[in-house]
C-alpha atoms as a PDB file:
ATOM      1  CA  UNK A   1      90.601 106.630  74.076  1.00  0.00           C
ATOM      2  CA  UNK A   2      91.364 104.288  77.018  1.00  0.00           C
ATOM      3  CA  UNK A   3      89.358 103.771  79.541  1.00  0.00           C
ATOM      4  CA  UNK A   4      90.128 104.930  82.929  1.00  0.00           C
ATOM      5  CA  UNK A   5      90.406 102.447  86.204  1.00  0.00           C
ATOM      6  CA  UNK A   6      86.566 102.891  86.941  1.00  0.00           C
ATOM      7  CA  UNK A   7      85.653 102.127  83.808  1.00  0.00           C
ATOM      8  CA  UNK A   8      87.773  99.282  83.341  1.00  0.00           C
ATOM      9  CA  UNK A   9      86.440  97.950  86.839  1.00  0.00           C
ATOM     10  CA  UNK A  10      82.901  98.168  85.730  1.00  0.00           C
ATOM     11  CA  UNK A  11      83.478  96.515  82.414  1.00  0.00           C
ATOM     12  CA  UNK A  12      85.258  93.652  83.528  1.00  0.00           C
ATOM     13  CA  UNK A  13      82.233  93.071  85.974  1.00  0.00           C
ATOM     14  CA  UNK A  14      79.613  93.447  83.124  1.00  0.00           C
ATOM     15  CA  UNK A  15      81.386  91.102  80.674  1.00  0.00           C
ATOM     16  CA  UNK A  16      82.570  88.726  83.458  1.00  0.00           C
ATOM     17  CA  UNK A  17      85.919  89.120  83.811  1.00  0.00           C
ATOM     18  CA  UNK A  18      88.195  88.756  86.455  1.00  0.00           C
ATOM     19  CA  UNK A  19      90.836  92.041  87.388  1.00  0.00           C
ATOM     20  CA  UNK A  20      93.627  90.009  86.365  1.00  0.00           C
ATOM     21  CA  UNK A  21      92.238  89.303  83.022  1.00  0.00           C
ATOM     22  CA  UNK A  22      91.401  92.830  82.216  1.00  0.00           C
ATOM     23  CA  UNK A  23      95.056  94.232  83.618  1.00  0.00           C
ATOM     24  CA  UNK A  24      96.230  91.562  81.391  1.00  0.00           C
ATOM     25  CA  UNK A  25      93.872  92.823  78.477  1.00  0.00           C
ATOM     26  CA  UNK A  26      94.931  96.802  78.864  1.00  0.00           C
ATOM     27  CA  UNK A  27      98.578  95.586  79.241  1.00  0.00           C
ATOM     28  CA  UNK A  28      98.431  94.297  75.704  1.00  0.00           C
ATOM     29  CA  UNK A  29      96.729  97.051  73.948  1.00  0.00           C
ATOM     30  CA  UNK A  30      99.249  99.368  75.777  1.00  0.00           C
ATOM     31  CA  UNK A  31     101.666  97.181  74.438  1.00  0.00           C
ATOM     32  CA  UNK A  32     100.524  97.113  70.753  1.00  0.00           C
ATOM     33  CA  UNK A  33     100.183 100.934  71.027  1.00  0.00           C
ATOM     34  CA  UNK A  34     103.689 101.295  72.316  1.00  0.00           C
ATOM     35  CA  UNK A  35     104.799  98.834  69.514  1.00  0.00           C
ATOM     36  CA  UNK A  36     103.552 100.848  66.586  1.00  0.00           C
ATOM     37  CA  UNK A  37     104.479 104.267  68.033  1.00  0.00           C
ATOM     38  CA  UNK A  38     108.124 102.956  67.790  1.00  0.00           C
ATOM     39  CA  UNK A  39     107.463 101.757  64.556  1.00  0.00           C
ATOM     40  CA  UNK A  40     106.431 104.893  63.329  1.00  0.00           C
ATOM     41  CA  UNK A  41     108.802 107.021  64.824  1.00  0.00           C
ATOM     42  CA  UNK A  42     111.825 105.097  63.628  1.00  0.00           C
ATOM     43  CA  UNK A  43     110.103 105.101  60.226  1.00  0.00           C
ATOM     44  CA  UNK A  44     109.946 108.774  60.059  1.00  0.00           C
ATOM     45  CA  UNK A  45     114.025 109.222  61.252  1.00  0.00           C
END
């Protein structure tokens, strides 16, 4: 599952990352998600 605002806010301060880099990191993985949802449903029509 993805993790929620808090959580993101507390792991980018554990690991050392800046807000930007962890939008920037959830954007992608959003983005592959997206990407292979389409995939699949286009496969399946």
């Amino acid at each position: 599952m993805l993790a929620g605002p808090g959580e993101l806010c507390a792991g980018s301060a554990l690991s050392g990352w800046s807000t930007d880099e962890a939008a920037d990191a959830t954007a992608e993985l959003t983005d592959t998600a997206v990407g292979m949802t389409v995939r699949r449903l286009m496969n399946w029509s």
